[in-house]
PDB file of N, CA and C in Angstrom:
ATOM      1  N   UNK A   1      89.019 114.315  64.918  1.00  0.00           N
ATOM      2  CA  UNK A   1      89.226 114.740  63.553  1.00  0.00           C
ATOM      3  C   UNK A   1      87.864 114.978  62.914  1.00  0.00           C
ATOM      4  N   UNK A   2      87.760 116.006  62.289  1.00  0.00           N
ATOM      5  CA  UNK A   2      86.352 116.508  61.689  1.00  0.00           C
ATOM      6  C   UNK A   2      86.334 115.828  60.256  1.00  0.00           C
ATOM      7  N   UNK A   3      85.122 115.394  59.737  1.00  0.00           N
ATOM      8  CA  UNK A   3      85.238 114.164  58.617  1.00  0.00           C
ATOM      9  C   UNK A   3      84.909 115.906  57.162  1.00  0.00           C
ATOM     10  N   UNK A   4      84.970 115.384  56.092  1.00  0.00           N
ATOM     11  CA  UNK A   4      84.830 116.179  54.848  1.00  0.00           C
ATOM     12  C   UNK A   4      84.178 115.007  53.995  1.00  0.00           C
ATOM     13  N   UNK A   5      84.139 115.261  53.092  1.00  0.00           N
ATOM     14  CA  UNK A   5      84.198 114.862  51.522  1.00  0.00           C
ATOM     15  C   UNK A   5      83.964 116.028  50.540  1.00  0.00           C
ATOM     16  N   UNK A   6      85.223 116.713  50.788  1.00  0.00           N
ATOM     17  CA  UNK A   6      85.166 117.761  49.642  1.00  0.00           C
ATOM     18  C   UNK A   6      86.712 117.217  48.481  1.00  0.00           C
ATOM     19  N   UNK A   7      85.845 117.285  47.484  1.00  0.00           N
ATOM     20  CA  UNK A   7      86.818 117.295  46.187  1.00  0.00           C
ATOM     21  C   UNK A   7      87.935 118.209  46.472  1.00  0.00           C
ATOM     22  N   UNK A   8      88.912 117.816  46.304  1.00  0.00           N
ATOM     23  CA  UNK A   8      90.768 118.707  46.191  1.00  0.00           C
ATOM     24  C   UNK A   8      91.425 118.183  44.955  1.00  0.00           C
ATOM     25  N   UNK A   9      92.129 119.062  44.562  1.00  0.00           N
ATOM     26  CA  UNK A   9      92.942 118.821  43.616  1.00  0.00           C
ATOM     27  C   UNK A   9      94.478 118.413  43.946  1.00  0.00           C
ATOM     28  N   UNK A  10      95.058 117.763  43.271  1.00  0.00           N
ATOM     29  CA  UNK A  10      96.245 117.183  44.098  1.00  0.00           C
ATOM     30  C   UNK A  10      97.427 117.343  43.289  1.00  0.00           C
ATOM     31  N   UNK A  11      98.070 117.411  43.774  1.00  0.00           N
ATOM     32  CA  UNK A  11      99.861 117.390  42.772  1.00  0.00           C
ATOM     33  C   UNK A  11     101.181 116.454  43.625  1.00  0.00           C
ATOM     34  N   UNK A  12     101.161 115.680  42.680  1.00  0.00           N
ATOM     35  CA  UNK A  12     102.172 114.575  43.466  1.00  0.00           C
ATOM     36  C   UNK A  12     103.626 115.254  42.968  1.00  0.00           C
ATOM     37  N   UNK A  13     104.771 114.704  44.502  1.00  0.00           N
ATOM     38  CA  UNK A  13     105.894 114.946  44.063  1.00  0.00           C
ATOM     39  C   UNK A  13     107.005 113.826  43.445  1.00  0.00           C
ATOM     40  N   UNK A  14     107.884 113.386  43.563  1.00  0.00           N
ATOM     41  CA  UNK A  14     108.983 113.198  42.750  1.00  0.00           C
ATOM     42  C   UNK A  14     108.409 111.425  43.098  1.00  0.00           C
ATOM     43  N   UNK A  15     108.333 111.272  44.476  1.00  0.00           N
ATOM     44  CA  UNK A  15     107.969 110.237  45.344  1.00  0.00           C
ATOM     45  C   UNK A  15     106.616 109.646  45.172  1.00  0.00           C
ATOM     46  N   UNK A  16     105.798 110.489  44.313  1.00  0.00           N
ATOM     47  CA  UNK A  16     104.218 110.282  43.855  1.00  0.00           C
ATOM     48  C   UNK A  16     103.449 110.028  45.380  1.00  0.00           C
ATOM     49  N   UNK A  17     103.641 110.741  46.325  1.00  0.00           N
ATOM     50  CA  UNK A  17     103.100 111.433  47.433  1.00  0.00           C
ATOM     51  C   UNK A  17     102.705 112.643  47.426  1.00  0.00           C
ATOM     52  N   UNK A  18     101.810 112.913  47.790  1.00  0.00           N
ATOM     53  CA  UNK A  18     100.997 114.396  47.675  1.00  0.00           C
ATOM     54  C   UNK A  18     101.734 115.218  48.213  1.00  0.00           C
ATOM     55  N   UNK A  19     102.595 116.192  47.428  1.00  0.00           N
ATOM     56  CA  UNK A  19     102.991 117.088  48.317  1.00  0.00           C
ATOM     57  C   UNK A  19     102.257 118.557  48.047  1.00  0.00           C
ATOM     58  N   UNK A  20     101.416 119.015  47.641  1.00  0.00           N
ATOM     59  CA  UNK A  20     100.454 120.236  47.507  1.00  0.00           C
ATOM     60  C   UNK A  20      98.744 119.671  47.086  1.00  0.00           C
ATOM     61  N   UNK A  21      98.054 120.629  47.989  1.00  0.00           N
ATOM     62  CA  UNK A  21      96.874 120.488  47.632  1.00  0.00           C
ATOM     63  C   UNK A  21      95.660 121.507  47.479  1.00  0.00           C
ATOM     64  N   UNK A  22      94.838 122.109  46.779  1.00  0.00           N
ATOM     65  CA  UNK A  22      93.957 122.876  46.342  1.00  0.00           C
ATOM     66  C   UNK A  22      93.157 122.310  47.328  1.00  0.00           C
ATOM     67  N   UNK A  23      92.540 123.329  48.628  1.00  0.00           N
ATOM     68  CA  UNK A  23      91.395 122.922  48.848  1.00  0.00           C
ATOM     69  C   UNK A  23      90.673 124.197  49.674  1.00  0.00           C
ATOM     70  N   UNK A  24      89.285 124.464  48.803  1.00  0.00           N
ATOM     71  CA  UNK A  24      88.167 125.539  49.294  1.00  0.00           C
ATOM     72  C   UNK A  24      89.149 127.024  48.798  1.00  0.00           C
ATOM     73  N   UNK A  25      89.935 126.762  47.761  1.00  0.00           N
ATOM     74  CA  UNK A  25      90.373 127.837  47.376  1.00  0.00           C
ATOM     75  C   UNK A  25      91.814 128.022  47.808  1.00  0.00           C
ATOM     76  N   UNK A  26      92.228 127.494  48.624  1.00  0.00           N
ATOM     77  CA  UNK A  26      93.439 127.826  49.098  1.00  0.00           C
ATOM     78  C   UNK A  26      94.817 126.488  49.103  1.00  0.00           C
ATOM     79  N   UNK A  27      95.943 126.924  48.550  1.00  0.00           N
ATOM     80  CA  UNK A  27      96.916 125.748  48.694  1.00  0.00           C
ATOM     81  C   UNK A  27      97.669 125.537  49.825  1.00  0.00           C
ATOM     82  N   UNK A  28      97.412 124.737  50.103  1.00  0.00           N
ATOM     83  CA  UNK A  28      98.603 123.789  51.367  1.00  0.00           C
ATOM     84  C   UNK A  28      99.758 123.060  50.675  1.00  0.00           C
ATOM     85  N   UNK A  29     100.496 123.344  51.315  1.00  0.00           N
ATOM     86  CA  UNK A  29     101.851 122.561  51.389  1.00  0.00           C
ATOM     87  C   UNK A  29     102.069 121.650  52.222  1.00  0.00           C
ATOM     88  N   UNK A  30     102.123 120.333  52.087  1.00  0.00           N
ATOM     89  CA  UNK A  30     102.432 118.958  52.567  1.00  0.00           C
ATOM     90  C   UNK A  30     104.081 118.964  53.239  1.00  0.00           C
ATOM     91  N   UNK A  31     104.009 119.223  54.562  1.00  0.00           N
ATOM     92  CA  UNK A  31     105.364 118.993  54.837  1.00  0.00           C
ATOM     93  C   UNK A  31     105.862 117.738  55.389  1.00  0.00           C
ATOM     94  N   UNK A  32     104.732 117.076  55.851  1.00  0.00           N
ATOM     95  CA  UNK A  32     105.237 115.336  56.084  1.00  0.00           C
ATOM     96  C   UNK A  32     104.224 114.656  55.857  1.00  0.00           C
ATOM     97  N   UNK A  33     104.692 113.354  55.618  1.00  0.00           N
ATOM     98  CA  UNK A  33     103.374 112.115  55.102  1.00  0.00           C
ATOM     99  C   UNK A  33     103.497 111.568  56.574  1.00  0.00           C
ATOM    100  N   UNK A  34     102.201 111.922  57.485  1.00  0.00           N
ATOM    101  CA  UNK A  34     102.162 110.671  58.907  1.00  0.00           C
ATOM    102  C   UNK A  34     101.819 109.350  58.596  1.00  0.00           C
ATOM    103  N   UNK A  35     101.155 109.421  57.722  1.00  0.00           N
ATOM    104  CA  UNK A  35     100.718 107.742  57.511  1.00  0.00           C
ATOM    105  C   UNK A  35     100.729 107.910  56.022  1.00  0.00           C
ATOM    106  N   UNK A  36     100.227 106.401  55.548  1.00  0.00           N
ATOM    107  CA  UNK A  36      99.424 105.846  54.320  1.00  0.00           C
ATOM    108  C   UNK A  36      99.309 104.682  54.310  1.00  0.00           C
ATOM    109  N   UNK A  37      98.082 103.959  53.827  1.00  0.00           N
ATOM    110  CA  UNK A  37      97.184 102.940  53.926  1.00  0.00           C
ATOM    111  C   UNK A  37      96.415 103.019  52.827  1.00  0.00           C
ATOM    112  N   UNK A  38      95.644 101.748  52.596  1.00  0.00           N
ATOM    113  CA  UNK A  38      95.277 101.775  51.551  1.00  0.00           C
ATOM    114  C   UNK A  38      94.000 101.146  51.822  1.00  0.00           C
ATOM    115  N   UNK A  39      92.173 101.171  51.385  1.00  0.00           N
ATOM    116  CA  UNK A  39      90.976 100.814  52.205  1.00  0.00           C
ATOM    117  C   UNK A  39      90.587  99.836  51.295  1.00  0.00           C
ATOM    118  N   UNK A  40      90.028  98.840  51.426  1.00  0.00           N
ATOM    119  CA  UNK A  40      89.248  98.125  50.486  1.00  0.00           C
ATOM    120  C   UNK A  40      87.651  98.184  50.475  1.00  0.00           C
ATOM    121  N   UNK A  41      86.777  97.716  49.642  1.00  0.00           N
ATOM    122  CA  UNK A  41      85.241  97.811  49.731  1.00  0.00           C
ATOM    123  C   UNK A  41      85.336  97.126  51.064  1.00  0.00           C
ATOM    124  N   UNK A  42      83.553  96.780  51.540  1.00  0.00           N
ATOM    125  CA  UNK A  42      82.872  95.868  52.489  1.00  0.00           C
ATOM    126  C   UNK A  42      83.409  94.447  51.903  1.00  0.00           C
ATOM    127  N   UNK A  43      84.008  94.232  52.426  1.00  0.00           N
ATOM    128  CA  UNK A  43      84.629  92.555  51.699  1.00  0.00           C
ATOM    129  C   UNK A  43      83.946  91.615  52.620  1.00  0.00           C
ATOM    130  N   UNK A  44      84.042  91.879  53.741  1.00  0.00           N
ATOM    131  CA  UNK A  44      82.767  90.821  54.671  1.00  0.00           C
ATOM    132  C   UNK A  44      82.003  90.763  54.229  1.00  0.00           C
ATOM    133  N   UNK A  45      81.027  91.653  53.287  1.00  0.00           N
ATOM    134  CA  UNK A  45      79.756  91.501  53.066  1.00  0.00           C
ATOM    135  C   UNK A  45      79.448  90.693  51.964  1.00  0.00           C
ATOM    136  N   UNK A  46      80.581  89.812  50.955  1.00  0.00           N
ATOM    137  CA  UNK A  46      80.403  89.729  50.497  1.00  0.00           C
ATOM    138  C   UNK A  46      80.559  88.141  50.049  1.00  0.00           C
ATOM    139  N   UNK A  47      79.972  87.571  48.701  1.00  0.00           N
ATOM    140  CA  UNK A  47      79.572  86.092  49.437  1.00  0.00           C
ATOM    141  C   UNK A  47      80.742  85.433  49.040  1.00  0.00           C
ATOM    142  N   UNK A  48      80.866  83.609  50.305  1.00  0.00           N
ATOM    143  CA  UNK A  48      82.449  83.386  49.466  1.00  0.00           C
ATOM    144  C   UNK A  48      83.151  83.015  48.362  1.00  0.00           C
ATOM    145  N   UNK A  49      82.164  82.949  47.905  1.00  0.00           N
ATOM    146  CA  UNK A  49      82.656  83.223  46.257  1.00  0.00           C
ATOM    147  C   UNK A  49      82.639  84.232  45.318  1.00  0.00           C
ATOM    148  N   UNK A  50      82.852  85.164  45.836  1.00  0.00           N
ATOM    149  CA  UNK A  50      82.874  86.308  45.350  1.00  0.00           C
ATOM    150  C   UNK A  50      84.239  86.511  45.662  1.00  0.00           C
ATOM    151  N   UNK A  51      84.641  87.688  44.692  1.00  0.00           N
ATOM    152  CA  UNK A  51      86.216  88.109  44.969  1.00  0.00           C
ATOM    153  C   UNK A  51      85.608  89.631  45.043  1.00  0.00           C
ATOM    154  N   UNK A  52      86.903  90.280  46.084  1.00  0.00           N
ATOM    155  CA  UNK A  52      86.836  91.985  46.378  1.00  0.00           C
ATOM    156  C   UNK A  52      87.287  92.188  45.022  1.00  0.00           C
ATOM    157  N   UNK A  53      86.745  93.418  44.587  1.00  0.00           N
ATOM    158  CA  UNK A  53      87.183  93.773  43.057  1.00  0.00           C
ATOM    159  C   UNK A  53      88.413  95.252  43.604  1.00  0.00           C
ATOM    160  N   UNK A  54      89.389  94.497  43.072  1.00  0.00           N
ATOM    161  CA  UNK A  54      90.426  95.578  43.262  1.00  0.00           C
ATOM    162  C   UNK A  54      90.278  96.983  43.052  1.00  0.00           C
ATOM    163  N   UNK A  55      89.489  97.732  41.960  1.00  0.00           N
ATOM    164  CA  UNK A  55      89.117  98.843  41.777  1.00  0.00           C
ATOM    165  C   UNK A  55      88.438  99.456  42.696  1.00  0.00           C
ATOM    166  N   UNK A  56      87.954  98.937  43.466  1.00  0.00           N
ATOM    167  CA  UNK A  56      86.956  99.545  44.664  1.00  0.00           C
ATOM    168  C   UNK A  56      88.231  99.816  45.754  1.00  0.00           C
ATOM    169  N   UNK A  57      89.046 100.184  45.721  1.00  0.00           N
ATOM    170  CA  UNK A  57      90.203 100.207  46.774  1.00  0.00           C
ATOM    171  C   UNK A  57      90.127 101.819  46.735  1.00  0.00           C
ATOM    172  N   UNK A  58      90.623 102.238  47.759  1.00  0.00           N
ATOM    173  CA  UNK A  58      90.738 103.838  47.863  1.00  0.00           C
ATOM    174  C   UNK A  58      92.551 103.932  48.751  1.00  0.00           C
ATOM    175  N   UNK A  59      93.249 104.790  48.111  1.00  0.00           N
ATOM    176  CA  UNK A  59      94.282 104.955  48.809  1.00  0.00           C
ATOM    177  C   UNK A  59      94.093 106.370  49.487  1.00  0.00           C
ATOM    178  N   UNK A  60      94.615 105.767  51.231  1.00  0.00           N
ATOM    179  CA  UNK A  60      94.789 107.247  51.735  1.00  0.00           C
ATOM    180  C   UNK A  60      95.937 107.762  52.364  1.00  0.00           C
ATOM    181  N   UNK A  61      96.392 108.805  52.276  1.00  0.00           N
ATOM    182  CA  UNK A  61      97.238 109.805  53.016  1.00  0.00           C
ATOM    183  C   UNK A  61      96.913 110.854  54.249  1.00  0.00           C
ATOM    184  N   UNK A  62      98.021 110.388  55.376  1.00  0.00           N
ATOM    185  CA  UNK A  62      97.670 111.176  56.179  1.00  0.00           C
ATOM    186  C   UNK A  62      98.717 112.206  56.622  1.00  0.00           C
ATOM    187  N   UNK A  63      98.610 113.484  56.397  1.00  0.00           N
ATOM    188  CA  UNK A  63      99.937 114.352  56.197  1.00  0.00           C
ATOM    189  C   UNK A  63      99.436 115.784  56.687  1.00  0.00           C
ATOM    190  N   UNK A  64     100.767 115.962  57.423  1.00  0.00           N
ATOM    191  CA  UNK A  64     100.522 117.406  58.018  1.00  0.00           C
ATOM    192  C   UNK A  64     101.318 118.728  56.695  1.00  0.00           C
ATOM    193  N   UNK A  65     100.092 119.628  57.107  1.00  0.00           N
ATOM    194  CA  UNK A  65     100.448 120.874  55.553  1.00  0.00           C
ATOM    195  C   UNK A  65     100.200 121.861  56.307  1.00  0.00           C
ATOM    196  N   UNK A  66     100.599 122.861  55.447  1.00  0.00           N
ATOM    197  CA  UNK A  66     100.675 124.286  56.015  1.00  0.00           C
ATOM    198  C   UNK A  66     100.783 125.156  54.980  1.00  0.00           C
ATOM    199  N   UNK A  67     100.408 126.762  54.979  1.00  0.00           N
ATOM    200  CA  UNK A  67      99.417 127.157  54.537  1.00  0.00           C
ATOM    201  C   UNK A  67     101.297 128.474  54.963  1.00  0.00           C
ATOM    202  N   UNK A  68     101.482 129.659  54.265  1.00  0.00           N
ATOM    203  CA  UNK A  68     102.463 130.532  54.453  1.00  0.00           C
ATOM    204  C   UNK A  68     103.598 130.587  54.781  1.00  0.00           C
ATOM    205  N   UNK A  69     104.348 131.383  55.692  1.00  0.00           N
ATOM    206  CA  UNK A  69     106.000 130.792  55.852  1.00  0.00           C
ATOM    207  C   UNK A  69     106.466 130.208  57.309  1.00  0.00           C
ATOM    208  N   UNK A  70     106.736 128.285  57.100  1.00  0.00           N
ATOM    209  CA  UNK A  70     107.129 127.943  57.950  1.00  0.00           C
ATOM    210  C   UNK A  70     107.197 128.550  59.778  1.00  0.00           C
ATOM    211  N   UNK A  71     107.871 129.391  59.474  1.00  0.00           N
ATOM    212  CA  UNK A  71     108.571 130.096  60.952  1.00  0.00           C
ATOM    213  C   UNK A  71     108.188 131.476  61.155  1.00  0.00           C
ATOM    214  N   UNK A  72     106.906 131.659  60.666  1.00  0.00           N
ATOM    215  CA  UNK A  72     106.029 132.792  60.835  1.00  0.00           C
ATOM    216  C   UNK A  72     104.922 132.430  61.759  1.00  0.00           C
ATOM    217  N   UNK A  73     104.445 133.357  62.375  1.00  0.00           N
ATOM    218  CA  UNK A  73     103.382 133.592  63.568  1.00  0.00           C
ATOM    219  C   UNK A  73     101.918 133.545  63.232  1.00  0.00           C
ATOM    220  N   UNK A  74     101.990 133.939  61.869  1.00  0.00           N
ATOM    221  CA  UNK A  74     100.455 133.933  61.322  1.00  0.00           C
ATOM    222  C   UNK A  74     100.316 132.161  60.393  1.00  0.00           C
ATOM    223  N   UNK A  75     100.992 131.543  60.130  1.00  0.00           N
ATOM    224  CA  UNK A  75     101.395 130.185  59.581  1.00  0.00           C
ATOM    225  C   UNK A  75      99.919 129.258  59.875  1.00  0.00           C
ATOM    226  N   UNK A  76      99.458 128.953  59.249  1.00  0.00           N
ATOM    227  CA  UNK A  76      98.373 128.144  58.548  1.00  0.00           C
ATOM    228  C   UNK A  76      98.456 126.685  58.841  1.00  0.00           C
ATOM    229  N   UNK A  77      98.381 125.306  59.874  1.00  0.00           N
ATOM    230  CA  UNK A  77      98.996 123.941  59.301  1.00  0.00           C
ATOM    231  C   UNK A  77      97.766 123.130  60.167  1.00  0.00           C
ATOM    232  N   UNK A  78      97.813 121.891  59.414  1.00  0.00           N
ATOM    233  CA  UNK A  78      96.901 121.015  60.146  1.00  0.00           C
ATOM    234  C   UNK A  78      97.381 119.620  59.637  1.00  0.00           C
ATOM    235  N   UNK A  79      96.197 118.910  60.195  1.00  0.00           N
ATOM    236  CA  UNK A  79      97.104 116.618  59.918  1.00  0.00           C
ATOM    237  C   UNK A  79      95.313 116.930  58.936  1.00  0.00           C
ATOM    238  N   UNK A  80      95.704 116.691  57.561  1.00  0.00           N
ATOM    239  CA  UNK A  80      94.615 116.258  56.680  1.00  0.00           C
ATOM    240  C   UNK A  80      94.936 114.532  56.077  1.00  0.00           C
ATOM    241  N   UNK A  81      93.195 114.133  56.254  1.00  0.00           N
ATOM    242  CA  UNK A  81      93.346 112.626  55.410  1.00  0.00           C
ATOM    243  C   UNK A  81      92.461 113.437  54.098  1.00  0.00           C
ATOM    244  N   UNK A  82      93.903 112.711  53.273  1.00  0.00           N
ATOM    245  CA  UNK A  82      93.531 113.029  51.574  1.00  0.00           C
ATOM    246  C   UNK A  82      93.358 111.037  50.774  1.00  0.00           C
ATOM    247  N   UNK A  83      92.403 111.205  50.043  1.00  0.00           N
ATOM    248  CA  UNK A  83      91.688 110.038  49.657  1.00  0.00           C
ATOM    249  C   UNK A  83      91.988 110.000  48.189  1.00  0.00           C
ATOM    250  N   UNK A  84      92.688 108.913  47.523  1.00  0.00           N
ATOM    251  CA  UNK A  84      92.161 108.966  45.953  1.00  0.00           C
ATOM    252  C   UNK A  84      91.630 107.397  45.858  1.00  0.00           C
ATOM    253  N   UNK A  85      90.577 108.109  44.921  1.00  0.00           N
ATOM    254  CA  UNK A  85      89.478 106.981  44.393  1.00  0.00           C
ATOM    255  C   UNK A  85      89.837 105.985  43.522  1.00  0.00           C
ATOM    256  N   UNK A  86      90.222 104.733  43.636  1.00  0.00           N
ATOM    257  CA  UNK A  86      90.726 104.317  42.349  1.00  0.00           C
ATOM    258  C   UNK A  86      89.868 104.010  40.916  1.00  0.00           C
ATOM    259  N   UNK A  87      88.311 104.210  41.530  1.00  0.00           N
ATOM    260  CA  UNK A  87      87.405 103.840  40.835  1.00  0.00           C
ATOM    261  C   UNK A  87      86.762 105.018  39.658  1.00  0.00           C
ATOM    262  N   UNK A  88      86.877 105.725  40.461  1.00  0.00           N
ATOM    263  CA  UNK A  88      86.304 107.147  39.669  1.00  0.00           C
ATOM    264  C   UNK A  88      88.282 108.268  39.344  1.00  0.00           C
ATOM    265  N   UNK A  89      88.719 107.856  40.265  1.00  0.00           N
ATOM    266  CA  UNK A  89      90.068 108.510  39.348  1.00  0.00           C
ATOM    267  C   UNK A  89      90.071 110.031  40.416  1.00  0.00           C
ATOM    268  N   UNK A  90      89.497 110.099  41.217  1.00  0.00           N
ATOM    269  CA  UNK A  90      89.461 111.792  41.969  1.00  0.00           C
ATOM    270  C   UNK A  90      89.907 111.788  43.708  1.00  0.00           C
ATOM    271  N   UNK A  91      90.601 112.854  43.699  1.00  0.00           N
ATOM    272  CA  UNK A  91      90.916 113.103  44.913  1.00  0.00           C
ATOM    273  C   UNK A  91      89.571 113.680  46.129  1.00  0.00           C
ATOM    274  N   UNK A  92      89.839 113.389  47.418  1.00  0.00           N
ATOM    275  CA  UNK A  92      88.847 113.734  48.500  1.00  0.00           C
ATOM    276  C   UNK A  92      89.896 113.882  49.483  1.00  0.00           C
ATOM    277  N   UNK A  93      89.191 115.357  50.646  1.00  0.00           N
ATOM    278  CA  UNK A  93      89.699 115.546  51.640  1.00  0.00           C
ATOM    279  C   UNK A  93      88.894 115.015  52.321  1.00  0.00           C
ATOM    280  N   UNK A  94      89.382 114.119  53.531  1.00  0.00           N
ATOM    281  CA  UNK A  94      88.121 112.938  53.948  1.00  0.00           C
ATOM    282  C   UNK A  94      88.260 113.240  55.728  1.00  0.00           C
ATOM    283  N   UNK A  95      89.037 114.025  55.640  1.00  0.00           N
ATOM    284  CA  UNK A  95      89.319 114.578  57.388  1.00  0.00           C
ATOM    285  C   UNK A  95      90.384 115.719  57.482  1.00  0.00           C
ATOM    286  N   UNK A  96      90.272 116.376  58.763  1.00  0.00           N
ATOM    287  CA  UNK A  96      91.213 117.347  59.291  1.00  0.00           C
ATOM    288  C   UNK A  96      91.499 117.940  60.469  1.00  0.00           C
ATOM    289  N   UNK A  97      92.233 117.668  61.124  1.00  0.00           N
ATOM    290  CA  UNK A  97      92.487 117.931  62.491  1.00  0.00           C
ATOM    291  C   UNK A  97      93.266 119.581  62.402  1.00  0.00           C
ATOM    292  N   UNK A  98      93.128 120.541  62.648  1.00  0.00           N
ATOM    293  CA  UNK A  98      93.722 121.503  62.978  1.00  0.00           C
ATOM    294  C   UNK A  98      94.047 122.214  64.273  1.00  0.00           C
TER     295      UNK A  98
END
């Protein structure tokens, strides 16, 4: 999987799962969620009295999208990991296998 960190814009559906996404100009359509997980900071690194600060959490999605019509020959699709920040509030395309 080839890594990114390019900013996307995101639109959640009914389920508040990404089902469309803006990215490098062009929209994908989310036709399945393969995964989701959710990352926390370096929490090992940190001393034991310290607590992980929940805001530093990043949720990710891993979902295959596609790009024109389904059951067409020229059809557009790949498995993208889409990232939102909980800290700063913004979406990232953080990988993509095509």
């Amino acid at each position: 999987m080839r890594q990114y960190d390019d900013p996307v814009e995101v639109r959640r559906g009914e389920t508040e799962d990404p089902d469309q996404f803006l990215w490098r100009g062009r929209l994908w359509k989310v036709r399945a969620v393969v995964a989701h997980w959710v990352e926390t900071g370096p929490w090992w690194q940190a001393a034991p009295a310290d607590r992980v600060d929940p805001v530093a959490e990043r949720e990710l999605w891993r979902v295959e999208a596609g790009r024109g019509i389904p059951t067409g020959a020229q059809e557009s699709y790949g498995v993208f990991d889409l990232s939102f920040d909980w800290a700063d509030g913004r979406w990232q395309l953080v990988g993509c296998q095509d």
